[in-house]
PDB file of N, CA and C in Angstrom:
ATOM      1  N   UNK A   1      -9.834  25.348   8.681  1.00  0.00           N
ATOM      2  CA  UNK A   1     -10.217  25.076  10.050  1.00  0.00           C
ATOM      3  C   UNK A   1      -9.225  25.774  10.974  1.00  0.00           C
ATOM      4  N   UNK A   2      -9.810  26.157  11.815  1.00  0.00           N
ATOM      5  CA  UNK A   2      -8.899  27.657  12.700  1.00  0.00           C
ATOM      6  C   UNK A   2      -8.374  26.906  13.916  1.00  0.00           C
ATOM      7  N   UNK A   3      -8.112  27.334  14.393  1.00  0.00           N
ATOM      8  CA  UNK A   3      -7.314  26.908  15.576  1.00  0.00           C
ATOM      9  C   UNK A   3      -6.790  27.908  16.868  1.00  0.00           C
ATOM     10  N   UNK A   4      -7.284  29.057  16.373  1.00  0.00           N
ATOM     11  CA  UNK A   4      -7.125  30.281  17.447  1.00  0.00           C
ATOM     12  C   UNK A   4      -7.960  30.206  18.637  1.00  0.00           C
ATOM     13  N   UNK A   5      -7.398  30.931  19.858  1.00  0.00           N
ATOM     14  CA  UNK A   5      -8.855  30.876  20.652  1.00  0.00           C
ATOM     15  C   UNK A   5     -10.443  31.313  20.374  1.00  0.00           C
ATOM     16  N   UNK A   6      -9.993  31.958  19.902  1.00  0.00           N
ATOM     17  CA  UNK A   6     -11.959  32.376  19.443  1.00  0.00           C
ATOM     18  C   UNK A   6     -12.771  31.265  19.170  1.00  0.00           C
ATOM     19  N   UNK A   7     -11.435  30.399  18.022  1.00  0.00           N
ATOM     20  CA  UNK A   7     -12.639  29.299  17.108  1.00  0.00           C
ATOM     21  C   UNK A   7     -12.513  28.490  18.495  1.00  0.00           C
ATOM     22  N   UNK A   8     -11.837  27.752  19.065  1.00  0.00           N
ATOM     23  CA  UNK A   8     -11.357  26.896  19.878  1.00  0.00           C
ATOM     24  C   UNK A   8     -13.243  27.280  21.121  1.00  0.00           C
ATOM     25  N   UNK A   9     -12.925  28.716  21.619  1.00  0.00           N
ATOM     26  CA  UNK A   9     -14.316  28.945  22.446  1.00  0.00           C
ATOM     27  C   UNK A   9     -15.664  29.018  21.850  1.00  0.00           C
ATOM     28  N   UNK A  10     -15.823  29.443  20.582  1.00  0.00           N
ATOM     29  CA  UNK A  10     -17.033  28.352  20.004  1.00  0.00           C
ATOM     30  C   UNK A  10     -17.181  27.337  19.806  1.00  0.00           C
ATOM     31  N   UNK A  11     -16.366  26.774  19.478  1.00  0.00           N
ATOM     32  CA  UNK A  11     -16.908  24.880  19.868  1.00  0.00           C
ATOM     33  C   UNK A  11     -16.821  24.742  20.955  1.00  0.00           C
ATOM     34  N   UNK A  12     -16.125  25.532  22.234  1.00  0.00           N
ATOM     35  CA  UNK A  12     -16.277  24.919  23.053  1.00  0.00           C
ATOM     36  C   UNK A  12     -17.961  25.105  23.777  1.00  0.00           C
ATOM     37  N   UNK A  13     -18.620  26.620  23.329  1.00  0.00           N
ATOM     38  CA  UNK A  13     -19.738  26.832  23.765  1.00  0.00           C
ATOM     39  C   UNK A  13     -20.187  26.328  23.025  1.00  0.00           C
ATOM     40  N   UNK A  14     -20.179  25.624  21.947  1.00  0.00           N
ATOM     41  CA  UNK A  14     -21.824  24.400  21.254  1.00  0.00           C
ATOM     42  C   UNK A  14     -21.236  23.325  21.723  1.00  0.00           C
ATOM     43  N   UNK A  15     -20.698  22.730  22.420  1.00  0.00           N
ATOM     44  CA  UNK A  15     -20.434  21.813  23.156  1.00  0.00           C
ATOM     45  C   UNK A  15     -21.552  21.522  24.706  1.00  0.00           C
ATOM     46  N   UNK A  16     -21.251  22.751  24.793  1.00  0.00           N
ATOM     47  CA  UNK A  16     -22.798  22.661  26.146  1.00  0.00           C
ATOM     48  C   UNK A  16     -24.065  22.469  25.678  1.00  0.00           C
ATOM     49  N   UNK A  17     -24.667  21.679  26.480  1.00  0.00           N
ATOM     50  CA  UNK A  17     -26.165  21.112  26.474  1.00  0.00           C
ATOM     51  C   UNK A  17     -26.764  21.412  27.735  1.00  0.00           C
ATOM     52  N   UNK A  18     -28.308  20.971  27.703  1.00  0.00           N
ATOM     53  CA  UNK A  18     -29.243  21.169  28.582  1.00  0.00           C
ATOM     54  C   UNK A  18     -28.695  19.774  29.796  1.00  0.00           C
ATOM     55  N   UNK A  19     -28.561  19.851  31.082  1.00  0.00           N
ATOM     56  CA  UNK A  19     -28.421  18.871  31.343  1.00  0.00           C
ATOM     57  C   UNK A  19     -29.006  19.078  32.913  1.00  0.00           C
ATOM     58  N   UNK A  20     -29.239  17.903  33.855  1.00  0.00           N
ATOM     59  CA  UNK A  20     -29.823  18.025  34.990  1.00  0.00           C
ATOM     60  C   UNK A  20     -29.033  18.991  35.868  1.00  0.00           C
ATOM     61  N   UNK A  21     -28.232  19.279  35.841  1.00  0.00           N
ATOM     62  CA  UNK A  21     -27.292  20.539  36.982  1.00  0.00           C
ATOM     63  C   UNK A  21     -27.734  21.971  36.174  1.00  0.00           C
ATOM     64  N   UNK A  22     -28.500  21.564  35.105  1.00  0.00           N
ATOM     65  CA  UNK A  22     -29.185  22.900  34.853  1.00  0.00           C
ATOM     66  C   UNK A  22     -28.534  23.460  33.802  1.00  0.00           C
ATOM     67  N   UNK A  23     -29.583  24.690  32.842  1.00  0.00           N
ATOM     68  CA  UNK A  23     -29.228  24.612  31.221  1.00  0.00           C
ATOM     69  C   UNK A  23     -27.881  25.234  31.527  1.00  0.00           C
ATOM     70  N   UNK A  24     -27.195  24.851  29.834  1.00  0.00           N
ATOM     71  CA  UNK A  24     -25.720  25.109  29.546  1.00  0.00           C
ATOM     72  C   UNK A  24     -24.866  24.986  30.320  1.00  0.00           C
ATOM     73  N   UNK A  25     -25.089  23.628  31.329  1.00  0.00           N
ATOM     74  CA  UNK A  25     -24.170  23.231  32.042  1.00  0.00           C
ATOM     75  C   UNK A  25     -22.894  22.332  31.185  1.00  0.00           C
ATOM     76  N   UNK A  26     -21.952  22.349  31.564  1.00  0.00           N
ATOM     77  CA  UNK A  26     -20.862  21.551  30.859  1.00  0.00           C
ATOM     78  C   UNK A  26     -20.858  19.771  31.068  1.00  0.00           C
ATOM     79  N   UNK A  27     -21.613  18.730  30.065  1.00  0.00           N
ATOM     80  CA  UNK A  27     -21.175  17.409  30.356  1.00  0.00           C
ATOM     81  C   UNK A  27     -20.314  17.043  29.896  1.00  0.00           C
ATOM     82  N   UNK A  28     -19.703  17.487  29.140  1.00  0.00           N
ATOM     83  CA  UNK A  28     -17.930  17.162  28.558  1.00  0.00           C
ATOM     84  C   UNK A  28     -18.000  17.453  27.164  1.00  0.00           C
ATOM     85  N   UNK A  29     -17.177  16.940  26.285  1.00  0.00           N
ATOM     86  CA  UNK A  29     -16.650  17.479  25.177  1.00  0.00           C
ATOM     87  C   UNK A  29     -17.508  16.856  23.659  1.00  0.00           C
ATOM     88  N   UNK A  30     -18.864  16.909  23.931  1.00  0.00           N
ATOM     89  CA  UNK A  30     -19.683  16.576  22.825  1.00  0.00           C
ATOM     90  C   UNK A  30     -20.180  18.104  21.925  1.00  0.00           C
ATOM     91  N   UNK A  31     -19.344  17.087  20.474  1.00  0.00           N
ATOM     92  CA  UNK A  31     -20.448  18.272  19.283  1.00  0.00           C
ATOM     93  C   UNK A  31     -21.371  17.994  19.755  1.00  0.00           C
ATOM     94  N   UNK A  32     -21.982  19.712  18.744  1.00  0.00           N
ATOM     95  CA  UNK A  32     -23.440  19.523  18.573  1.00  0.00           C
ATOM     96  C   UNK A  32     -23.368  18.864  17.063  1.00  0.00           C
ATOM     97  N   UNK A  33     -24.597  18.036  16.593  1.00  0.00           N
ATOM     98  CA  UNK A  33     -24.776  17.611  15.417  1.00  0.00           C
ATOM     99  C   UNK A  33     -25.196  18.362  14.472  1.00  0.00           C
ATOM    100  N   UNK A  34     -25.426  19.446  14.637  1.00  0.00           N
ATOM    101  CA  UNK A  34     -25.201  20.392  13.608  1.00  0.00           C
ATOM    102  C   UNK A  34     -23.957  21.176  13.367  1.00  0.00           C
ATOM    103  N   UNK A  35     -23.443  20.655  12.457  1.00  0.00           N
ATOM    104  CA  UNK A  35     -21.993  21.609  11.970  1.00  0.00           C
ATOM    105  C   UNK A  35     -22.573  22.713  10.845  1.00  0.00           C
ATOM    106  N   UNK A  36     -21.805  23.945  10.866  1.00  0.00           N
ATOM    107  CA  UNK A  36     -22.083  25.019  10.390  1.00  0.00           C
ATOM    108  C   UNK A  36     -21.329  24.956   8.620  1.00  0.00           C
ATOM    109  N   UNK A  37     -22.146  25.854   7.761  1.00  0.00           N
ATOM    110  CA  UNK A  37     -21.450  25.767   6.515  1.00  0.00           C
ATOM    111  C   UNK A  37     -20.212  25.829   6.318  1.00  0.00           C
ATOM    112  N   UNK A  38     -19.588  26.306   6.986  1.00  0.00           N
ATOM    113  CA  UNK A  38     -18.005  26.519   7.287  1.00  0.00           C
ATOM    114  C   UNK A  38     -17.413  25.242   7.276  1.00  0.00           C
ATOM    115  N   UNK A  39     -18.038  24.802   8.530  1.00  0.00           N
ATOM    116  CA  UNK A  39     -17.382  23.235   8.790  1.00  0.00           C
ATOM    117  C   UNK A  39     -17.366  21.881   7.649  1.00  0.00           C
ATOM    118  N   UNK A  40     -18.809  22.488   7.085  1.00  0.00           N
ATOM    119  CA  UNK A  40     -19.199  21.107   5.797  1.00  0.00           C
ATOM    120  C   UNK A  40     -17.829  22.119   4.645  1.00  0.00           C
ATOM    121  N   UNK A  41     -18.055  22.924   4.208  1.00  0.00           N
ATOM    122  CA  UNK A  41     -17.282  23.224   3.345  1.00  0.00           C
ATOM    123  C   UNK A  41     -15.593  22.891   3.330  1.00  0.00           C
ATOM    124  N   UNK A  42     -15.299  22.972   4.997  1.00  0.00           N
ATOM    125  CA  UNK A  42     -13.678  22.556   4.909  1.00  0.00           C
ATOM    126  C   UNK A  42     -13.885  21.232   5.221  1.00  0.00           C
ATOM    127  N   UNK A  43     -15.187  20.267   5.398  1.00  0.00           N
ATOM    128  CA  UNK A  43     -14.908  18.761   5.070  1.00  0.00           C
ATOM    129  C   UNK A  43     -14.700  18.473   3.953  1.00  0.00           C
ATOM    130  N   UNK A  44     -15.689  19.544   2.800  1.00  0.00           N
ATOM    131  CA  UNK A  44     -15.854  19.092   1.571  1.00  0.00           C
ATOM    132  C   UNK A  44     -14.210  19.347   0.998  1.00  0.00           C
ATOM    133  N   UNK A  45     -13.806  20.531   1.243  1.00  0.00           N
ATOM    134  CA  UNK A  45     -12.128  20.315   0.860  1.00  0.00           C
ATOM    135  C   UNK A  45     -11.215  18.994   1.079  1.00  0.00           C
ATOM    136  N   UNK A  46     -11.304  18.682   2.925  1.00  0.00           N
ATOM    137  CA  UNK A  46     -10.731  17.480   3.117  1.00  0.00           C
ATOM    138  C   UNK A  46     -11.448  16.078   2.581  1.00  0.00           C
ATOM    139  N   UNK A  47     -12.206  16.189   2.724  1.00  0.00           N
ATOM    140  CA  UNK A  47     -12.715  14.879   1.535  1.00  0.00           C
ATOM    141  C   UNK A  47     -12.166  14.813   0.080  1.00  0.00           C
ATOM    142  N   UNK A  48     -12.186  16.277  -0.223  1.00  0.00           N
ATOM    143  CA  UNK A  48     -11.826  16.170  -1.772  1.00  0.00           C
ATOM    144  C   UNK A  48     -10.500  16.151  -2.182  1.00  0.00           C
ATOM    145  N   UNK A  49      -9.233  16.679  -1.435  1.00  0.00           N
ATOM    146  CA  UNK A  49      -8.079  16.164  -1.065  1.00  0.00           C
ATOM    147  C   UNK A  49      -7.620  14.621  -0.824  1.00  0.00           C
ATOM    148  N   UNK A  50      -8.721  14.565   0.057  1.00  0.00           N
ATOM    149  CA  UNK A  50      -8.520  12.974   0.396  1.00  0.00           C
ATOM    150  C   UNK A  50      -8.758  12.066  -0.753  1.00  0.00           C
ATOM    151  N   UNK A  51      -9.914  12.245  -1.233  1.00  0.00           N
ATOM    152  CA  UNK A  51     -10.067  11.515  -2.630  1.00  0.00           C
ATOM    153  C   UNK A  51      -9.236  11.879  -3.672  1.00  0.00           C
ATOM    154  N   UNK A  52      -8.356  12.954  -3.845  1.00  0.00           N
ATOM    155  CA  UNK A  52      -7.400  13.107  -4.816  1.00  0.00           C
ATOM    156  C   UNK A  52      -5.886  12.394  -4.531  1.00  0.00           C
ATOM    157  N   UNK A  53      -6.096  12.194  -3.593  1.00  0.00           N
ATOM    158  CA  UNK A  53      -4.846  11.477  -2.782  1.00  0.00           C
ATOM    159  C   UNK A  53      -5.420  10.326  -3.184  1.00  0.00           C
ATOM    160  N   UNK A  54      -5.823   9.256  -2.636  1.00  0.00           N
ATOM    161  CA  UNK A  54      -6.089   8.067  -3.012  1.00  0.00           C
ATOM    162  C   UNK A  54      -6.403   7.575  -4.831  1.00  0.00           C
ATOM    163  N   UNK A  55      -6.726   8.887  -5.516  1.00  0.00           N
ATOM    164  CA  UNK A  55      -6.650   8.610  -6.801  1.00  0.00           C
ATOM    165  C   UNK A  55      -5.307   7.991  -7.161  1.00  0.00           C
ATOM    166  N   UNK A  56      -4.293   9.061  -6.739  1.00  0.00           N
ATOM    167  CA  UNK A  56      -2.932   9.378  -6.978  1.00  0.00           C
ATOM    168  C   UNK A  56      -2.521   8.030  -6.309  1.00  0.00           C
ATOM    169  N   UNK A  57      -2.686   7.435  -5.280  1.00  0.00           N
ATOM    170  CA  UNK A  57      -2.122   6.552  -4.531  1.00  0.00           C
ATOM    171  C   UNK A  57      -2.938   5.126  -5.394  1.00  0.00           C
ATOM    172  N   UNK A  58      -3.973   5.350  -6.079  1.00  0.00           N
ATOM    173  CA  UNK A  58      -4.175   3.979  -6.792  1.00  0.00           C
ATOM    174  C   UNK A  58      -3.267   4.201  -8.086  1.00  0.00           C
ATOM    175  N   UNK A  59      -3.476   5.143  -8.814  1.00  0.00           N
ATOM    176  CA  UNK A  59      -2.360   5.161 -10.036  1.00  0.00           C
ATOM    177  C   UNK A  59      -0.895   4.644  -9.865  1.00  0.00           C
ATOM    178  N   UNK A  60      -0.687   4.884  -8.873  1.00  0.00           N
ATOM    179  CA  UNK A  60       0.706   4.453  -8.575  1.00  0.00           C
ATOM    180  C   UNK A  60       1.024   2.736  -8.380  1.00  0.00           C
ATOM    181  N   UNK A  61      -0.064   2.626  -7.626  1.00  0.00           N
ATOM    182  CA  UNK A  61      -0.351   1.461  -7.413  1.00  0.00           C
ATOM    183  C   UNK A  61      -0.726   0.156  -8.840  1.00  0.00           C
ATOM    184  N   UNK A  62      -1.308   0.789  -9.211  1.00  0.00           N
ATOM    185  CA  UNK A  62      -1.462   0.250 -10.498  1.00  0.00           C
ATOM    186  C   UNK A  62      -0.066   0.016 -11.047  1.00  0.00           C
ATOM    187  N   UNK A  63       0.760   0.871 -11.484  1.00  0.00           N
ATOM    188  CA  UNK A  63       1.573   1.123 -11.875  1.00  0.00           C
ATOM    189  C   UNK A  63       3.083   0.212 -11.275  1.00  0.00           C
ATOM    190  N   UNK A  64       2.404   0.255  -9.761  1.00  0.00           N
ATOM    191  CA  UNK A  64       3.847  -0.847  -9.302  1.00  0.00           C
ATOM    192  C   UNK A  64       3.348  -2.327  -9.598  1.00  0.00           C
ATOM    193  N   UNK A  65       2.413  -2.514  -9.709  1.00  0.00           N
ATOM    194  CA  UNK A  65       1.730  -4.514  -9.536  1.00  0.00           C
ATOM    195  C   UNK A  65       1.915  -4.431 -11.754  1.00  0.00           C
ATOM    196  N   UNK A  66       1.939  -3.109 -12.555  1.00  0.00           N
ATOM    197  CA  UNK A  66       1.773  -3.575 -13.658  1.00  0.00           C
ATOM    198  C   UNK A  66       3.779  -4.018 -14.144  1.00  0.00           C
ATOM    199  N   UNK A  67       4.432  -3.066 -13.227  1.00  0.00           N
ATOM    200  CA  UNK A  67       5.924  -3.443 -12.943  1.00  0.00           C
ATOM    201  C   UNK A  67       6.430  -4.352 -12.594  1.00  0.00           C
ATOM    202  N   UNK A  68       5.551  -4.879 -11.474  1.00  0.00           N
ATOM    203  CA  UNK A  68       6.061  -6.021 -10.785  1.00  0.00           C
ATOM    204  C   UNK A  68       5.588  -7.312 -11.660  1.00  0.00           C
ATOM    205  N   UNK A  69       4.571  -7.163 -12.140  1.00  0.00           N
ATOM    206  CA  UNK A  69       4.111  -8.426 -13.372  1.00  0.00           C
ATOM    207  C   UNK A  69       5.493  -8.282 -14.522  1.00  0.00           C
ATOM    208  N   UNK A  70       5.652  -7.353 -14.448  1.00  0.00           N
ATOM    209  CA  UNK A  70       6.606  -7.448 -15.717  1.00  0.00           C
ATOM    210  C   UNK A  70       7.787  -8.063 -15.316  1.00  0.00           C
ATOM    211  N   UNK A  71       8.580  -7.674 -13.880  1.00  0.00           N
ATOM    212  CA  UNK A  71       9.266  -8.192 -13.514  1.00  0.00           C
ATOM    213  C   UNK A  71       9.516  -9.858 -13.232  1.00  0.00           C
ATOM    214  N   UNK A  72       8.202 -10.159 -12.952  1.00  0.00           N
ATOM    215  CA  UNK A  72       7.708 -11.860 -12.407  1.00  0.00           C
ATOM    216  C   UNK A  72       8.375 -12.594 -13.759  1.00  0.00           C
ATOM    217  N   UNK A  73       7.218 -12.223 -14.857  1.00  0.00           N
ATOM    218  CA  UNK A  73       7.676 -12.973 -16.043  1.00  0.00           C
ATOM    219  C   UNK A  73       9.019 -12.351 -16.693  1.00  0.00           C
ATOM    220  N   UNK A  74       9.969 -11.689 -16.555  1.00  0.00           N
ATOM    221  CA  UNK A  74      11.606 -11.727 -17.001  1.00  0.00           C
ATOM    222  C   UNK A  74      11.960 -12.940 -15.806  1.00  0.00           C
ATOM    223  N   UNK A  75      11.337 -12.645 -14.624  1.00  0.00           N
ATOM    224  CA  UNK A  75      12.146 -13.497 -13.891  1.00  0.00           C
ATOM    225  C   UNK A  75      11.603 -14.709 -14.040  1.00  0.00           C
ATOM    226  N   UNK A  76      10.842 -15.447 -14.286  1.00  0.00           N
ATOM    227  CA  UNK A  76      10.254 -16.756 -14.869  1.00  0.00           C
ATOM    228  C   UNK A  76      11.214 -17.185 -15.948  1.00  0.00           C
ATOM    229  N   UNK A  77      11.270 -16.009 -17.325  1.00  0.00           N
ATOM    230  CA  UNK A  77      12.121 -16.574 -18.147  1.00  0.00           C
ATOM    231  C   UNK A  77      13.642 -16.861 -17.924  1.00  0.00           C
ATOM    232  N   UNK A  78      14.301 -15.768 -17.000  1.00  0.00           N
ATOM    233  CA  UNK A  78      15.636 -16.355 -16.339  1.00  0.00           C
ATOM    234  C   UNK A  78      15.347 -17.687 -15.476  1.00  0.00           C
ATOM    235  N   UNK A  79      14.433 -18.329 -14.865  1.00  0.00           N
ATOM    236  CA  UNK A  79      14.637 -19.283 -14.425  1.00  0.00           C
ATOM    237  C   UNK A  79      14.638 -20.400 -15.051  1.00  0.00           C
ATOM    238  N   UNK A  80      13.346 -20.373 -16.327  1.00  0.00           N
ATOM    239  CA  UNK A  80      13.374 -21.479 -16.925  1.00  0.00           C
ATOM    240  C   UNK A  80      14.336 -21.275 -17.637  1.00  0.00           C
ATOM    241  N   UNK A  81      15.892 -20.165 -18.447  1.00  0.00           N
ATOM    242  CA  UNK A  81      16.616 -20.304 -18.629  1.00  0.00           C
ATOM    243  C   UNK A  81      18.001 -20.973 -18.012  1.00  0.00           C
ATOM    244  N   UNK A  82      17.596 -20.892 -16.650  1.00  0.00           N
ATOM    245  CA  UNK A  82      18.594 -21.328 -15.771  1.00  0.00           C
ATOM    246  C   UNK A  82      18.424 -22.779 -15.531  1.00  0.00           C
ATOM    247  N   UNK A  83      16.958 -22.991 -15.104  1.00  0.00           N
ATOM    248  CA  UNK A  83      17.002 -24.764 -15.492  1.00  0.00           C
ATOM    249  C   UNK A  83      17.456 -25.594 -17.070  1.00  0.00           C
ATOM    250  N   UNK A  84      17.428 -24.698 -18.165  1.00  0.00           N
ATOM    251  CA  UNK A  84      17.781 -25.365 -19.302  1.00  0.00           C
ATOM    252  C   UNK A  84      19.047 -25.625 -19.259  1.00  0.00           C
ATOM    253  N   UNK A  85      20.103 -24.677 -18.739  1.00  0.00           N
ATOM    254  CA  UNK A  85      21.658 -24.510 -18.723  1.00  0.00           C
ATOM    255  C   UNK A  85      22.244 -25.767 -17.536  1.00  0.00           C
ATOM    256  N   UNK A  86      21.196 -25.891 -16.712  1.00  0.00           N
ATOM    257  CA  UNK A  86      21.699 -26.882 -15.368  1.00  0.00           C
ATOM    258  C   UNK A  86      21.441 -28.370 -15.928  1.00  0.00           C
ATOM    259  N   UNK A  87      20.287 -28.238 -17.260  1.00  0.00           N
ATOM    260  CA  UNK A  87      20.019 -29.452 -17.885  1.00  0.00           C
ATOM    261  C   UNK A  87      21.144 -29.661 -18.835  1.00  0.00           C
ATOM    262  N   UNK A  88      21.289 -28.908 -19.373  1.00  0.00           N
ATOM    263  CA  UNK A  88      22.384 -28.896 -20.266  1.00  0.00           C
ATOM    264  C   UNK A  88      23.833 -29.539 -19.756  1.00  0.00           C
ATOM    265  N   UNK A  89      24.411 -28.765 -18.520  1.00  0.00           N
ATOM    266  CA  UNK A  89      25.578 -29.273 -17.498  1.00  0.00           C
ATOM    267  C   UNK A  89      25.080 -30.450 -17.460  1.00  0.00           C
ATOM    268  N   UNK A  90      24.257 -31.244 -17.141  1.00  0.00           N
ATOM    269  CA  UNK A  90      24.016 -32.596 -16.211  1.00  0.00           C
ATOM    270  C   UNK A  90      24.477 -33.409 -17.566  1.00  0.00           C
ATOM    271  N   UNK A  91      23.923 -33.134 -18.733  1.00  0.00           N
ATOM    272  CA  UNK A  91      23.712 -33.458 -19.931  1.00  0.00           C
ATOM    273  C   UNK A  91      25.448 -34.022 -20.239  1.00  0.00           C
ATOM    274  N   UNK A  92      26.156 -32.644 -20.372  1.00  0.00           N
ATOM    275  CA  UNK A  92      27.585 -32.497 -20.441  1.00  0.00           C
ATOM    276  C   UNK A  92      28.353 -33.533 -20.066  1.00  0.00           C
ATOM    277  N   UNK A  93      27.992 -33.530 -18.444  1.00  0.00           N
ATOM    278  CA  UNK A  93      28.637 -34.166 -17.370  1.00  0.00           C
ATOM    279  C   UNK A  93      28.612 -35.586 -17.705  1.00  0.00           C
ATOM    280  N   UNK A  94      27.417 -36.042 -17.774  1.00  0.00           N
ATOM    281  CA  UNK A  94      26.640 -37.300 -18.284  1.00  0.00           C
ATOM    282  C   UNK A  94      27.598 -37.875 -19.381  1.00  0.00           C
ATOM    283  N   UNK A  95      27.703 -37.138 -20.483  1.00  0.00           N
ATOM    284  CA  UNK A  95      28.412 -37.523 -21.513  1.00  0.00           C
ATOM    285  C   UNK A  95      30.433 -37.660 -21.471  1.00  0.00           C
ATOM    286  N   UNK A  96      30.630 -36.693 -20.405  1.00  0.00           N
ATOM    287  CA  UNK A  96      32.129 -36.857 -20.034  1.00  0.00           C
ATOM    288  C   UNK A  96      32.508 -37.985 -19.313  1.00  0.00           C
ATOM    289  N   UNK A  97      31.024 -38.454 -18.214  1.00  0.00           N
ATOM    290  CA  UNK A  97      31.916 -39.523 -17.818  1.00  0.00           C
ATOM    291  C   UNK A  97      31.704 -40.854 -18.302  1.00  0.00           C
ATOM    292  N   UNK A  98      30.840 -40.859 -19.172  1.00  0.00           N
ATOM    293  CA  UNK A  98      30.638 -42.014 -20.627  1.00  0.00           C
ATOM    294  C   UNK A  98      31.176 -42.399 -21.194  1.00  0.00           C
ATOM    295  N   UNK A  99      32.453 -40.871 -21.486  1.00  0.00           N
ATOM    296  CA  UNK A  99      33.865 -40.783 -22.804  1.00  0.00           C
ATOM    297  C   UNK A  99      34.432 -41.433 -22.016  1.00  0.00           C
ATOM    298  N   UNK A 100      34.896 -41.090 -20.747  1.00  0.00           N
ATOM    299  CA  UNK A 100      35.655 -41.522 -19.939  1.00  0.00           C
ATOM    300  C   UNK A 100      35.643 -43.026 -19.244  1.00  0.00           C
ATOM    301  N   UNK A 101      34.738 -43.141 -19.237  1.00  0.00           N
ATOM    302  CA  UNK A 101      34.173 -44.832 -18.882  1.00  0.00           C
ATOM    303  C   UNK A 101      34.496 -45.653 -20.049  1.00  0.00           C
ATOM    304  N   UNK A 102      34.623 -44.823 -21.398  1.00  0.00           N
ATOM    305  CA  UNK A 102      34.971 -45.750 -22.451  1.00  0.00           C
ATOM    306  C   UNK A 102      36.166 -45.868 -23.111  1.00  0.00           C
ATOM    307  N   UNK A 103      36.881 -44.956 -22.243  1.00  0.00           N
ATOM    308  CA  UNK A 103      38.487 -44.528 -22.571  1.00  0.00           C
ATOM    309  C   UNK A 103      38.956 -45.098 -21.824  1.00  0.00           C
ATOM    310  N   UNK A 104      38.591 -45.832 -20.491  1.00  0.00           N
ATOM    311  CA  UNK A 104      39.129 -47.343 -19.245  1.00  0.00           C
ATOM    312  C   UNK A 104      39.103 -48.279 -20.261  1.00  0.00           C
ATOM    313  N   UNK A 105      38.099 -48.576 -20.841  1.00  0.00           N
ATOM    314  CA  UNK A 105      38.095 -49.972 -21.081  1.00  0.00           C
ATOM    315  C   UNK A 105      38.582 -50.087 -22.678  1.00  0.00           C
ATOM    316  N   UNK A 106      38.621 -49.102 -23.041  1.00  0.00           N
ATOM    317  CA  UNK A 106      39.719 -48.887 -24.721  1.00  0.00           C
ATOM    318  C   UNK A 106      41.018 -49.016 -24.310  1.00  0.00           C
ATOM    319  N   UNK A 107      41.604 -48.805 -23.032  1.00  0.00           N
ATOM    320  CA  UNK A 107      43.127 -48.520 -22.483  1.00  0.00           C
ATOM    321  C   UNK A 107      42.967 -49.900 -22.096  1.00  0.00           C
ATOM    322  N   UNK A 108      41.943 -50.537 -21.747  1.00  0.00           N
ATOM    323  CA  UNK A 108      42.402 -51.905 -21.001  1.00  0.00           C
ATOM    324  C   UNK A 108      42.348 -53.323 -21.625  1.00  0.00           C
TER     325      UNK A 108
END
C-alpha cells in the first residue's frame, strides 16, 4: 500500500461522488465500495499476517497458562508442605510445654 502522492490523488479522486452541487463534486472523504485488485490483494497479505500473528500469539499463550499450571501445582505442593511443617512446630511446641509442665510438678 503506497503512500506517495499519486496513490494518495487516486483515492482521493474515487472519493468524489455525484452530489447536488453537481457531478464529482467533493462531499468529504468517502471510499468508493469498490476496492481494486491491488487493494484486496494487500488486504489479503494483511489479513494473512494478521492471522499468522495471532497463531503465534495463541502458541505462546498456550504455552504461558500450560507454565503457569505447572507453576500453581509446585506451588500448592510448597504450601501444603508448609502447612505440614507449621503442624509439625505446633505439634513440637505442644509437646515441650507438656515436658515442661511435667518437669514443675516432678521438681515440686
Amino acid at each position: 500500500m503506497g503512500t506517495d502522492k499519486k496513490h494518495v490523488k487516486l483515492q482521493f479522486e474515487r472519493c468524489k461522488t455525484i452530489s447536488p452541487a453537481g457531478e464529482g463534486a467533493e462531499v468529504g472523504p468517502r471510499r468508493s465500495p469498490i476496492a481494486t485488485s491491488g487493494e484486496h490483494q494487500d488486504l489479503r497479505q494483511i489479513l494473512g499476517t494478521m492471522q499468522h500473528s495471532l497463531t503465534q500469539i495463541d502458541g505462546k499463550l498456550d504455552s504461558l497458562l500450560y507454565r503457569m499450571d505447572r507453576m500453581s501445582e509446585r506451588l500448592d505442593q510448597h504450601v501444603e508442605r508448609l502447612d505440614q511443617s507449621e503442624k509439625r512446630v505446633s505439634e513440637v511446641e505442644d509437646a515441650q510445654t507438656e515436658l515442661a509442665t511435667r518437669q514443675v510438678k516432678l521438681n515440686n
